[in-house]
Protein backbone atom coordinates (compact mmCIF):
# COMPACT_ATOMS: atom_id res chain seq x y z
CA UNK A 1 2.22 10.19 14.62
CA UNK A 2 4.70 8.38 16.54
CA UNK A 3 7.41 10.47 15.51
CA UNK A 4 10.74 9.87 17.67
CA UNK A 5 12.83 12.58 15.98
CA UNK A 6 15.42 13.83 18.21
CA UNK A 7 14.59 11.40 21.18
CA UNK A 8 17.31 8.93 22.31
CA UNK A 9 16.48 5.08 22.68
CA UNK A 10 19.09 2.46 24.98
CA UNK A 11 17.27 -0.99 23.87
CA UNK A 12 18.83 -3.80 26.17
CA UNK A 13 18.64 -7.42 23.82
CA UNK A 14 18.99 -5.07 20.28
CA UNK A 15 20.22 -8.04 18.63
CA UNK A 16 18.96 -11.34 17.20
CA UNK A 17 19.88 -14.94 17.05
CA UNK A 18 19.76 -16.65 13.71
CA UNK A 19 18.19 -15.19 10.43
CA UNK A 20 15.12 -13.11 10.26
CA UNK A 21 13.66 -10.56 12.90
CA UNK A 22 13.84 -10.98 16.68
CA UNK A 23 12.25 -8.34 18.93
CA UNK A 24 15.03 -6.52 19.56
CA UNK A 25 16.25 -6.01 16.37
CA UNK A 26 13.10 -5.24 14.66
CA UNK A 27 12.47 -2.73 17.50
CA UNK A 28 16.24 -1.12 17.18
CA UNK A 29 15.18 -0.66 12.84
CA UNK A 30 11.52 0.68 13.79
CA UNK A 31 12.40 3.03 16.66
CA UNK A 32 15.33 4.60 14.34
CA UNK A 33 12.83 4.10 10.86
CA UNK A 34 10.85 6.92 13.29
CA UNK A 35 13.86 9.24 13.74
CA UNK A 36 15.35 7.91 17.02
CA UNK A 37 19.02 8.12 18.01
CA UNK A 38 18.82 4.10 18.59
CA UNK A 39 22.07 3.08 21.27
CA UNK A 40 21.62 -1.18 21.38
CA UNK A 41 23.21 -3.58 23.21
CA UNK A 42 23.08 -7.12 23.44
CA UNK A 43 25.81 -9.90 25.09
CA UNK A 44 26.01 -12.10 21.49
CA UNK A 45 28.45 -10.02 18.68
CA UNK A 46 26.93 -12.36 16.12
CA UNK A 47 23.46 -10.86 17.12
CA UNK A 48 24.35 -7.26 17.56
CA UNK A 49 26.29 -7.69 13.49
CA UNK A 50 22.73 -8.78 12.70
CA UNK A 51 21.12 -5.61 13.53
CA UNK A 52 23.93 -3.35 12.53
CA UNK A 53 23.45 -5.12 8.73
CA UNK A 54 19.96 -4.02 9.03
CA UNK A 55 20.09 -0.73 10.01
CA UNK A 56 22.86 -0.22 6.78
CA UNK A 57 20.36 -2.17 4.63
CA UNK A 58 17.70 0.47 5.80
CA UNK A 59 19.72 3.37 5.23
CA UNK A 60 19.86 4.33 8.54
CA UNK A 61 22.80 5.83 9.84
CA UNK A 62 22.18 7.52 13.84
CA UNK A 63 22.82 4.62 15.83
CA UNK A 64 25.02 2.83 17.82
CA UNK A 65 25.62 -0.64 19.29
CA UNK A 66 27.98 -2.45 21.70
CA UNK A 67 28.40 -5.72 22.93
CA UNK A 68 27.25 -5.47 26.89
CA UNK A 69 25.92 -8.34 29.08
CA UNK A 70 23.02 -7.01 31.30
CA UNK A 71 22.65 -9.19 33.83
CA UNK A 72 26.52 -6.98 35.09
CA UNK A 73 25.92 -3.74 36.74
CA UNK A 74 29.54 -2.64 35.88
CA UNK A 75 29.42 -3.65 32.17
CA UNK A 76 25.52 -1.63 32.10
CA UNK A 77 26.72 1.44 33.69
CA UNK A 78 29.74 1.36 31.35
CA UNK A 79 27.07 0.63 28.49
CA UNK A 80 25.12 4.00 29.19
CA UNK A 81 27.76 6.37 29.92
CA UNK A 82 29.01 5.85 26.48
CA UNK A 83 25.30 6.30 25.42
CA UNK A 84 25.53 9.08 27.36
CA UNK A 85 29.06 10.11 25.90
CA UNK A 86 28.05 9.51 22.09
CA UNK A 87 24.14 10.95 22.31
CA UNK A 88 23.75 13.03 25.06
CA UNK A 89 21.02 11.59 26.46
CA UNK A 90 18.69 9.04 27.30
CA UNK A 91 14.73 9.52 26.43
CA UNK A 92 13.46 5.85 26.54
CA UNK A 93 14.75 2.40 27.85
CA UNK A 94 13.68 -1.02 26.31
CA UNK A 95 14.39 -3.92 28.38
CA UNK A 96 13.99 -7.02 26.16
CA UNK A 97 16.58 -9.00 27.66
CA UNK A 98 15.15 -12.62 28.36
CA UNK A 99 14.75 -16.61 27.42
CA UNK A 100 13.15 -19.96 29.04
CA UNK A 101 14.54 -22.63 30.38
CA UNK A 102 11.96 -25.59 30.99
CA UNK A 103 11.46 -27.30 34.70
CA UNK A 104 9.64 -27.41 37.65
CA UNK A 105 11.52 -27.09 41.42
CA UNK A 106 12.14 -30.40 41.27
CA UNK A 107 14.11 -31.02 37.68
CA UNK A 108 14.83 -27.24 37.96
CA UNK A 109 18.43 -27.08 39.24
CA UNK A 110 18.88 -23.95 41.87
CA UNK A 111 21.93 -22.65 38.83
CA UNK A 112 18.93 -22.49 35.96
CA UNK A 113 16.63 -21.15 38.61
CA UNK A 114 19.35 -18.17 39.42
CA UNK A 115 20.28 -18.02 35.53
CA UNK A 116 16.20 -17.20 34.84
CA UNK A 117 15.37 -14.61 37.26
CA UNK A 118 18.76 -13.04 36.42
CA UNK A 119 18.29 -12.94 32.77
CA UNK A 120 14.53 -12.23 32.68
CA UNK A 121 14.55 -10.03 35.62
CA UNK A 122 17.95 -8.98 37.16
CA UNK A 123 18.78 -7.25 33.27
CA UNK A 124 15.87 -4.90 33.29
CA UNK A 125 16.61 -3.97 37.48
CA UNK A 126 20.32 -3.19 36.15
CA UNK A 127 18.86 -1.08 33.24
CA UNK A 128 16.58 0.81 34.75
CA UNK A 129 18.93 1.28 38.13
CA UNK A 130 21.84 3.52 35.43
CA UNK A 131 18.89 5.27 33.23
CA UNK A 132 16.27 6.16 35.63
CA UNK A 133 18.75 8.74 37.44
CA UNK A 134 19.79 10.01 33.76
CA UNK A 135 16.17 10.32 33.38
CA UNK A 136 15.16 11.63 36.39
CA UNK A 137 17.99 14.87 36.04
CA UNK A 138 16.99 15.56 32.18
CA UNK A 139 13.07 15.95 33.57
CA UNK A 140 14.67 18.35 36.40
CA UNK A 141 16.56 20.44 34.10
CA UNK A 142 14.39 20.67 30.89
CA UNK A 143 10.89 18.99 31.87
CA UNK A 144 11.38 16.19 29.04
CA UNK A 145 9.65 12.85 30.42
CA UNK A 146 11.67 9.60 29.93
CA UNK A 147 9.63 6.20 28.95
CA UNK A 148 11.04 2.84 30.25
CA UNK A 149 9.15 -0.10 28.30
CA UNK A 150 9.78 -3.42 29.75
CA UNK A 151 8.98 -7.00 27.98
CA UNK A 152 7.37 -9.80 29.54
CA UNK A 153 5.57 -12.36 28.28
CA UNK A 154 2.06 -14.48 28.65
CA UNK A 155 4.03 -17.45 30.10
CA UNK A 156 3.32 -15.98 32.97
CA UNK A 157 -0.30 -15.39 32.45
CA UNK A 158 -1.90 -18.58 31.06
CA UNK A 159 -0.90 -22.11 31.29
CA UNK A 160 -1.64 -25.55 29.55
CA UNK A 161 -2.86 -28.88 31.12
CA UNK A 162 0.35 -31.33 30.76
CA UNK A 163 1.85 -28.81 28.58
CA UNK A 164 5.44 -27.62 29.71
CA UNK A 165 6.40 -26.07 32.45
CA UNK A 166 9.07 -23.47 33.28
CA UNK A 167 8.09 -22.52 36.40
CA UNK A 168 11.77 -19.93 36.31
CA UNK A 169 10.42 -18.16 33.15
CA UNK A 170 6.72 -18.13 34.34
CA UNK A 171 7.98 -16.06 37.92
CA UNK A 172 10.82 -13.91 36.20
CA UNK A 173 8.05 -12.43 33.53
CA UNK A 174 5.24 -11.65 35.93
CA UNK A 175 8.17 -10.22 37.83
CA UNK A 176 8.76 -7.85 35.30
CA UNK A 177 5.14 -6.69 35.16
CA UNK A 178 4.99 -6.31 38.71
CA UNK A 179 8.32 -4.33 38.99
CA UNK A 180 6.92 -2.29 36.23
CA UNK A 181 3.89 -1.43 37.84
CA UNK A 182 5.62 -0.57 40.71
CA UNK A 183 8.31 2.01 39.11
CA UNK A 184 5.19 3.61 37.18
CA UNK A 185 4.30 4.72 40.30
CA UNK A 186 7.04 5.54 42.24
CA UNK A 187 8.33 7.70 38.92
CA UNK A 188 4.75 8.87 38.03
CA UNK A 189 5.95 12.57 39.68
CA UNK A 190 9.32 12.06 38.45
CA UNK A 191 9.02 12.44 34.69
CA UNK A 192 9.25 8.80 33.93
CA UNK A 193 6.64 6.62 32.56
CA UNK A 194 7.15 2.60 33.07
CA UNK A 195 4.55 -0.02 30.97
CA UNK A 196 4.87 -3.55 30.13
CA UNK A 197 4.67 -5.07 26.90
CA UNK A 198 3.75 -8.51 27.10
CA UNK A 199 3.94 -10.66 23.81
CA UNK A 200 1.79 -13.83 23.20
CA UNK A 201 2.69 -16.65 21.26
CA UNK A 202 5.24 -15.28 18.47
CA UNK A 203 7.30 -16.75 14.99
CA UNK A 204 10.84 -15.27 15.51
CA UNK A 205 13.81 -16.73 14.94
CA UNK A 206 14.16 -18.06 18.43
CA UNK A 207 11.46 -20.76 17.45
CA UNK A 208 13.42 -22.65 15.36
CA UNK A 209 17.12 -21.57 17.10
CA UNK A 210 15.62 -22.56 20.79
CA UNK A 211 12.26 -23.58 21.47
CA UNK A 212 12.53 -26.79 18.60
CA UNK A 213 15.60 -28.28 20.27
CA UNK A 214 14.08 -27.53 24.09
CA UNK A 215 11.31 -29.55 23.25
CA UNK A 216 12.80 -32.27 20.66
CA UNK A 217 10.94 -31.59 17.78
CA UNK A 218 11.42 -33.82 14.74
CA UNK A 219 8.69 -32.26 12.37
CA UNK A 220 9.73 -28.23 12.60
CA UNK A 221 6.76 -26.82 9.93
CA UNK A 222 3.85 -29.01 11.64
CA UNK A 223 5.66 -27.38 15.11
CA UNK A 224 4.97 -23.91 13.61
CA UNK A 225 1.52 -24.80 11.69
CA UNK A 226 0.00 -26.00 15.65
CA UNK A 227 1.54 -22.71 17.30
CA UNK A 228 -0.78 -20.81 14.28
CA UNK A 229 -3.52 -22.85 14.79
CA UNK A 230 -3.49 -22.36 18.40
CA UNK A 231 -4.01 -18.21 18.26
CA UNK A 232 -7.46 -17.11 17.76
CA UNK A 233 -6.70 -14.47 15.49
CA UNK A 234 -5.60 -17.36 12.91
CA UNK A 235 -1.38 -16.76 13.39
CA UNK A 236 1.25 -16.06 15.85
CA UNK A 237 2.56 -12.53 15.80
CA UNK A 238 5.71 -11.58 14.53
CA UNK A 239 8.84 -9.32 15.96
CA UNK A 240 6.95 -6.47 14.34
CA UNK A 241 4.09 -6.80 16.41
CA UNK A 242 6.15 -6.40 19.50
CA UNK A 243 7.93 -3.44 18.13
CA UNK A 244 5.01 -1.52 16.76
CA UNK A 245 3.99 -2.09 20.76
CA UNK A 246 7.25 -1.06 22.21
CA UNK A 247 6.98 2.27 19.55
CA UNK A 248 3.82 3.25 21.02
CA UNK A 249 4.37 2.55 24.51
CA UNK A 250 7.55 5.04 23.74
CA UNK A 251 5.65 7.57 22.19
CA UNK A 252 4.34 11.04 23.27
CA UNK A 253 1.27 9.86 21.72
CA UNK A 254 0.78 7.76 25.09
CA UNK A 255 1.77 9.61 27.14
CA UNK A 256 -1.17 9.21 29.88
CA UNK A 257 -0.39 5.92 29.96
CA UNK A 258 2.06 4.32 33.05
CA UNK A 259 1.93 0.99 35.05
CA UNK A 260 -0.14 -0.97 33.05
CA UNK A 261 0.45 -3.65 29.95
CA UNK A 262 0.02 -4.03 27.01
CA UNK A 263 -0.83 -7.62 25.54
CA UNK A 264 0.34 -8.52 22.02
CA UNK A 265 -1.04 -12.05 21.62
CA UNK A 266 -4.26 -12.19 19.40
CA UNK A 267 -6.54 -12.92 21.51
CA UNK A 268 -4.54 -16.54 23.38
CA UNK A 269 -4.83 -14.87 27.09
CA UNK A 270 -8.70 -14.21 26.56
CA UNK A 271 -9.54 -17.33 25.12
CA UNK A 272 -10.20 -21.32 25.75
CA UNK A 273 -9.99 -24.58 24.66
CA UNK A 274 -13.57 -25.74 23.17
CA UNK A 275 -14.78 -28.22 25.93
């Protein structure tokens, strides 16, 4: 089950800030813990050295990473021809390039506005504009069907009274589930499958590295203890949650499954404050 032997996986946003396990490098470990030929980029060295320690820690040798900002069409098509170069080929994309910034239009400067949509949203049009062709030919010439897996997020989904706002962040996401839905369809005949994973409230190291110092918080462990709380299932989720997502979402084992999403957040989006 969910056995990736011999494809080859470009994950955009492969590293990870600070200690622990960020998306993208618990996804880059998982996808090549499955037998994938894992190619990762990400536009921080110190995060890509992160996931390169792992993936010696684990043993696992058949991958590749290189320091590539995707929100640069020259520096992503550079990016994939040496995937292309080094592996052959390209079987699945993971676009999990992305980050808040808080504000409404008002406080929201039109430069953090741009910054948003480009890093949220511009990264995975870049990614999928080189790898969809690649794609597109390997399906003409040997049948083989390509997965793209985009990540969004519920801050574009559900909302708190007087909680904060980042209206950027809240467009760019549901952007990416709409342009996902979208390319499921237009590549539906074209060998390509497109889905959306969209995590929920989550306990990576961006918490602490980011969100803490966005919102001024003195008291870091009653932060975290509130964000448990607040899930329904009892916890947030963790960087493995979203991986085990982006695995499946990857695998031949769904592979009647394009334009739709897949929410990772214990239950938050379905749920409601007690009245």
């Amino acid at each position: 089950m969910l056995n990736m032997s011999g494809k080859v996986v470009f994950i955009a946003g492969a590293g990870s800030i600070g200690e622990g396990w960020g998306n993208g490098k618990a996804t880059a470990v998982l996808m090549a813990r499955q037998g994938a030929r894992v190619f990762g980029v990400d536009r921080d060295e110190a995060a890509i050295e992160g996931t390169r320690t792992a993936m010696l820690a684990g043993n696992l040798t058949d991958w590749s990473f290189r320091k590539c900002d995707m929100t640069d069409s020259e520096q992503v098509a550079s990016a994939v021809q040496e995937c292309l170069d080094k592996m052959g080929r390209i079987d699945v994309l993971v676009n999990n390039v992305g980050g808040s910034a808080p504000g409404d239009p008002v406080t929201m400067s039109e430069q953090a506005w741009d910054a948003q949509m480009d890093l949220n949203l511009k990264t995975a049009f870049l990614g999928c504009k080189h790898v969809l062709p690649v794609m597109e030919r390997q399906f003409e010439q040997d049948g083989s069907v390509g997965a793209v897996v985009n990540v969004s997020s519920i801050g574009c989904m559900t909302f708190q009274m007087g909680g904060r706002v980042s209206v950027g962040y809240a467009a760019s996401k549901a952007g990416i589930m709409a342009f996902s839905r979208s390319l499921g369809i237009a590549y539906a005949r074209k060998g390509i499958r497109v889905n959306t994973v969209v995590p929920g409230t989550m306990h990576t190291p961006l918490v602490e590295s980011r969100l803490v110092k966005q919102l001024g918080v003195t008291d870091t462990e009653a932060f975290v203890a509130r964000r448990h709380a607040s899930v329904p299932i009892g916890r947030m989720g963790d960087a493995w949650d979203v991986a085990n997502a982006v695995l499946f979402l990857a695998s031949n084992e769904a592979g009647y499954i394009t334009a739709t999403q897949l929410v990772v957040d214990g239950g938050l989006t379905a749920a409601r404050p007690a009245i």
